[in-house]
N, C-alpha and C. Protein backbone atom coordinates (compact mmCIF):
# COMPACT_ATOMS: atom_id res chain seq x y z
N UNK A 1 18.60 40.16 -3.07
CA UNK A 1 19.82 40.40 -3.77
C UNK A 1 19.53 41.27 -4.98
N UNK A 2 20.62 42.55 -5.12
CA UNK A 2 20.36 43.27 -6.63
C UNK A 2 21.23 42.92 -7.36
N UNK A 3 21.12 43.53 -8.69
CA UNK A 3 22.20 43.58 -9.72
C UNK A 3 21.84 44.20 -10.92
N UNK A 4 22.48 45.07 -10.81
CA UNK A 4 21.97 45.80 -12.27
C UNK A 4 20.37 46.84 -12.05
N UNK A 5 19.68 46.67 -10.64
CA UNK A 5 18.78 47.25 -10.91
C UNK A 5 17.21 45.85 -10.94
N UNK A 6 17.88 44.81 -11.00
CA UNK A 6 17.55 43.67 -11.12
C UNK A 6 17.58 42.88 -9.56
N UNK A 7 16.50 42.21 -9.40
CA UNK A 7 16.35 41.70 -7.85
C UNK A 7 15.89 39.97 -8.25
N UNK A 8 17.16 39.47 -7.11
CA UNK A 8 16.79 38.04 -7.30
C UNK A 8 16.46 37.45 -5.64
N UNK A 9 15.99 36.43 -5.65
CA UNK A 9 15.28 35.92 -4.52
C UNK A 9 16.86 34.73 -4.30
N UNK A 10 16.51 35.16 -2.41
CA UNK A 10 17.48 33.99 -1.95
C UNK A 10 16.75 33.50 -0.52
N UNK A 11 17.08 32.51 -0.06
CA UNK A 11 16.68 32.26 1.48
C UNK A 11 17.78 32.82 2.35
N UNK A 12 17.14 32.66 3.70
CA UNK A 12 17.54 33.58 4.80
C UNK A 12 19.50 33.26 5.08
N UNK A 13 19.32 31.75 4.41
CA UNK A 13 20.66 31.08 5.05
C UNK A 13 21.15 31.59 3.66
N UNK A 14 21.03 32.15 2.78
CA UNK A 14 22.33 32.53 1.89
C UNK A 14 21.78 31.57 0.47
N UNK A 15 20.82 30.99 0.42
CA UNK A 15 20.74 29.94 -0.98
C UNK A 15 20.15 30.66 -1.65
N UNK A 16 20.69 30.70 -3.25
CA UNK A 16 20.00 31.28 -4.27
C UNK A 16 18.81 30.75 -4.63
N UNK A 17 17.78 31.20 -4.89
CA UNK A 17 16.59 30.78 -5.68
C UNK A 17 16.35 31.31 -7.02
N UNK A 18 16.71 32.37 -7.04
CA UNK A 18 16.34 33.28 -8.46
C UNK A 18 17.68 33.98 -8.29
N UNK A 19 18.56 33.99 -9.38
CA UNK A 19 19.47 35.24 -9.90
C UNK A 19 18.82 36.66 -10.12
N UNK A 20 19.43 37.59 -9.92
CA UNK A 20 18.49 39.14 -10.09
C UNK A 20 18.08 38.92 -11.33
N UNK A 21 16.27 38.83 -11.99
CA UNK A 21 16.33 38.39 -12.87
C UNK A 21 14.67 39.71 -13.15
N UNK A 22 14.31 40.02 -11.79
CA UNK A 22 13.13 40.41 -11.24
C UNK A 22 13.25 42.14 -11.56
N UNK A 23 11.84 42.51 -12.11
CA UNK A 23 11.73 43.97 -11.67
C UNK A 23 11.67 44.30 -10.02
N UNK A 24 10.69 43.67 -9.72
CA UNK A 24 10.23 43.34 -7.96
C UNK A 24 9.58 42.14 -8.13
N UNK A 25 9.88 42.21 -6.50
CA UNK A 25 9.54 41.13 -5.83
C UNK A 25 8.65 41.63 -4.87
N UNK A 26 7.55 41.12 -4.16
CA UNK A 26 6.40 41.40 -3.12
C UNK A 26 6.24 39.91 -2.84
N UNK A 27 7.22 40.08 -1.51
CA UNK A 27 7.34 38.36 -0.44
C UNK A 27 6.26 39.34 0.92
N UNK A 28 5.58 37.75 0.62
CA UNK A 28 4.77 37.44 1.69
C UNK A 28 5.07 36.45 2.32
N UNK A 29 4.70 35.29 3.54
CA UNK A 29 5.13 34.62 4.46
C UNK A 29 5.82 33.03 3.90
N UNK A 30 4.75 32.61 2.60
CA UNK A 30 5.10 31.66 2.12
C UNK A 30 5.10 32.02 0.35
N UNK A 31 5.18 32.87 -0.14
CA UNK A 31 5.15 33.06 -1.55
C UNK A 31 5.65 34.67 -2.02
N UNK A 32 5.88 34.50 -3.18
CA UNK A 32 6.39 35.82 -3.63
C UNK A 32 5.57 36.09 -5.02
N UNK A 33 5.03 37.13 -5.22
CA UNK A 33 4.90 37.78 -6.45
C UNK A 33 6.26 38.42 -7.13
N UNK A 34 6.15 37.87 -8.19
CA UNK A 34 7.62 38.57 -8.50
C UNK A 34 7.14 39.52 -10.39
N UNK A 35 7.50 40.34 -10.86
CA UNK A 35 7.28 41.10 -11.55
C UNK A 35 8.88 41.23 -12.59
N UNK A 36 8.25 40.91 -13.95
CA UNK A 36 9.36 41.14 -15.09
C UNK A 36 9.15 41.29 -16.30
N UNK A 37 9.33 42.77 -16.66
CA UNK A 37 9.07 43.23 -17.99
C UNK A 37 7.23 43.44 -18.45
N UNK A 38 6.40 44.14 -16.98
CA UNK A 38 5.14 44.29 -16.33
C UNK A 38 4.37 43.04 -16.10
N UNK A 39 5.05 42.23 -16.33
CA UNK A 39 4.17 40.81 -16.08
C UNK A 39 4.24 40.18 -14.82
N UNK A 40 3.55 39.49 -14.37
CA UNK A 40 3.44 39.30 -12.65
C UNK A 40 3.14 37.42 -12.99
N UNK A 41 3.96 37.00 -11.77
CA UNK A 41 3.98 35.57 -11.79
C UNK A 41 4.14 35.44 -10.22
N UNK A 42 4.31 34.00 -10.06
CA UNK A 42 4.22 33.91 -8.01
C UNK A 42 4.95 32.59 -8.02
N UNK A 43 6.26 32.97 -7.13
CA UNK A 43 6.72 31.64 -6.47
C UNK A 43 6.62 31.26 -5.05
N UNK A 44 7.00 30.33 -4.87
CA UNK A 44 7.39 29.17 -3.67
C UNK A 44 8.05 29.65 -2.70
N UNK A 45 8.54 29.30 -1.82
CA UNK A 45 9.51 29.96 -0.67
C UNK A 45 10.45 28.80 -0.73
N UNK A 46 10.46 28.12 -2.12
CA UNK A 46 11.87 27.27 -2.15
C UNK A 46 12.00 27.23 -3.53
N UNK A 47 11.63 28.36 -3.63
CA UNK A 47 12.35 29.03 -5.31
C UNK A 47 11.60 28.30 -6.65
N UNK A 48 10.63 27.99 -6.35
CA UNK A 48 10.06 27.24 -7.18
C UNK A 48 8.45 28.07 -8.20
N UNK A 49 8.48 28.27 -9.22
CA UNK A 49 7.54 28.95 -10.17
C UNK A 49 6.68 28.27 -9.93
N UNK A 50 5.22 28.88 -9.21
CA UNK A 50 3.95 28.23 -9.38
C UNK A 50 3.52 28.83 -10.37
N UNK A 51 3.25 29.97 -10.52
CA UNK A 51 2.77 30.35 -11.69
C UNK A 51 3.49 31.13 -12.70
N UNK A 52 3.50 31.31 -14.19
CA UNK A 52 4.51 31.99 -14.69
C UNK A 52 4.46 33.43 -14.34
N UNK A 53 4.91 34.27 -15.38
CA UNK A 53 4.99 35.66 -14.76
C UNK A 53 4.41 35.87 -16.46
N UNK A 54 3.63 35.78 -16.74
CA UNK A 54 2.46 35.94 -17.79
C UNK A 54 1.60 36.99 -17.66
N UNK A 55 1.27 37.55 -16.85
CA UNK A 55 -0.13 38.15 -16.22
C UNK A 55 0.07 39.14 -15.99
N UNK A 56 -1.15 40.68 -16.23
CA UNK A 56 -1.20 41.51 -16.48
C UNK A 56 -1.02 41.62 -14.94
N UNK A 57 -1.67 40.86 -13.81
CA UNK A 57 -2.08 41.51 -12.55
C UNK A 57 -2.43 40.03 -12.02
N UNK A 58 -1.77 39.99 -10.34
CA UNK A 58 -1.83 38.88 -9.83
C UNK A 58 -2.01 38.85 -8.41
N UNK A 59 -3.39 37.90 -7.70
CA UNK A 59 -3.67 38.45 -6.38
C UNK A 59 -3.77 37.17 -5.58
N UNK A 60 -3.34 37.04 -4.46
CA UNK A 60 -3.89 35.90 -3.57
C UNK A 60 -4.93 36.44 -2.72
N UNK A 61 -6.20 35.11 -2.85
CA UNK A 61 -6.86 35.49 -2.25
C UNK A 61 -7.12 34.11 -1.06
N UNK A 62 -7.21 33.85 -0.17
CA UNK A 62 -7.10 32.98 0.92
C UNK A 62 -6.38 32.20 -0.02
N UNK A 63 -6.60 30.72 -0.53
CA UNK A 63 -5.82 29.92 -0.79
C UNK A 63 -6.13 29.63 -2.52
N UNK A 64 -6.44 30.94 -3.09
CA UNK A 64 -6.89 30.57 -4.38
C UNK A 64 -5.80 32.09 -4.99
N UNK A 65 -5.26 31.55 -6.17
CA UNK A 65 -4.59 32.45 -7.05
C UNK A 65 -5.58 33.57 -8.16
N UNK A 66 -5.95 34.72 -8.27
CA UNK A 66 -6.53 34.91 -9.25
C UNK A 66 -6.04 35.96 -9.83
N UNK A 67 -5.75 35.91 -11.54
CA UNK A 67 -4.90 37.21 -12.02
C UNK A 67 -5.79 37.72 -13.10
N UNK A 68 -5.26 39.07 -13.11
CA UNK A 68 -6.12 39.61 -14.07
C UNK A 68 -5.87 39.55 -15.92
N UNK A 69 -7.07 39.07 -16.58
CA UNK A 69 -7.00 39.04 -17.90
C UNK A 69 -7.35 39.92 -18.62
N UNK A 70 -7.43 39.54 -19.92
CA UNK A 70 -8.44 40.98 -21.14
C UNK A 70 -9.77 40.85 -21.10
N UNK A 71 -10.02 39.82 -19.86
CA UNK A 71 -11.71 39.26 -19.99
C UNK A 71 -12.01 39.33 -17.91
N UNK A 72 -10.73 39.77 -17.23
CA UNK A 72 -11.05 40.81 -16.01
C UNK A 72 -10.18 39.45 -15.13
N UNK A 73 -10.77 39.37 -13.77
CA UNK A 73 -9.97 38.62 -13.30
C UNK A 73 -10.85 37.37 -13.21
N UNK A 74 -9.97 36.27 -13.15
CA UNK A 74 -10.37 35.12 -13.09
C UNK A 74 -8.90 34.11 -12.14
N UNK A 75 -10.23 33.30 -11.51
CA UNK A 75 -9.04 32.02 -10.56
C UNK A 75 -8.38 31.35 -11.48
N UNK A 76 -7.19 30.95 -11.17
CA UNK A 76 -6.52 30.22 -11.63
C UNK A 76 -6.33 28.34 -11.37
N UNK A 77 -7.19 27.70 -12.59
CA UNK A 77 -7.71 26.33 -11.77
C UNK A 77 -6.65 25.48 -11.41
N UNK A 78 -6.93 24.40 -10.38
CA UNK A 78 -5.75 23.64 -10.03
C UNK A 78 -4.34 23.83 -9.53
N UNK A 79 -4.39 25.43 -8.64
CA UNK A 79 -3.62 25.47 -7.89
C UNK A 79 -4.15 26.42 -6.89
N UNK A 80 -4.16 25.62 -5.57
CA UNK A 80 -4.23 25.48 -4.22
C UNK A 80 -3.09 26.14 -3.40
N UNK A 81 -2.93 27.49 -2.61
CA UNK A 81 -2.03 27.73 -2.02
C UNK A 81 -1.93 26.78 -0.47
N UNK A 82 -1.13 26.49 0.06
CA UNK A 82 -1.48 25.86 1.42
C UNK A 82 -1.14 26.99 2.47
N UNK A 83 -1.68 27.44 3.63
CA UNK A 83 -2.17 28.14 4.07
C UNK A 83 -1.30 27.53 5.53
N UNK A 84 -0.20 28.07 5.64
CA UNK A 84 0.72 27.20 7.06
C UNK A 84 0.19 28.16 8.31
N UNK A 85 0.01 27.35 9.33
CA UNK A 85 0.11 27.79 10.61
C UNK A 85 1.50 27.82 10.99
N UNK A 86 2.10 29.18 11.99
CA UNK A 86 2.70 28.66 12.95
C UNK A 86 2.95 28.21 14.54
């Protein structure tokens, strides 16, 4: 969904998760990087902020989050992506 130039996250059936609130968004199967005001954060696929949008630069790597700092990149401890089969 846009508005203004502004992109908000919804599910397939029509439910809002995010109001256009986003520079971008970069959805992948179960998560989204979403980007606002150059800062990069990552949600849920049920609209839910795992991480803020704090971060210069933000990467998944198998099931570990790691974003980039003023001291380079580093994991982000204590959060675990889960990794769904279908």
């Amino acid at each position: 969904m846009y508005d203004q130039g502004r992109v908000g996250l919804a599910s397939i059936d029509g439910k809002t998760f995010f109001e256009p609130c986003f520079d971008s968004v970069k959805c992948f199967t179960w998560y989204c990087i979403v980007v606002r005001d150059g800062k990069k954060g990552l949600a849920n696929e049920k609209g839910k902020m795992i991480v803020p949008i704090v971060y210069q630069d933000l990467r998944i790597n198998g099931n570990r989050v790691e974003v980039l700092t003023e001291k380079g990149w580093k994991e982000l401890q204590g959060i675990r992506l889960q990794v769904k089969r279908f």
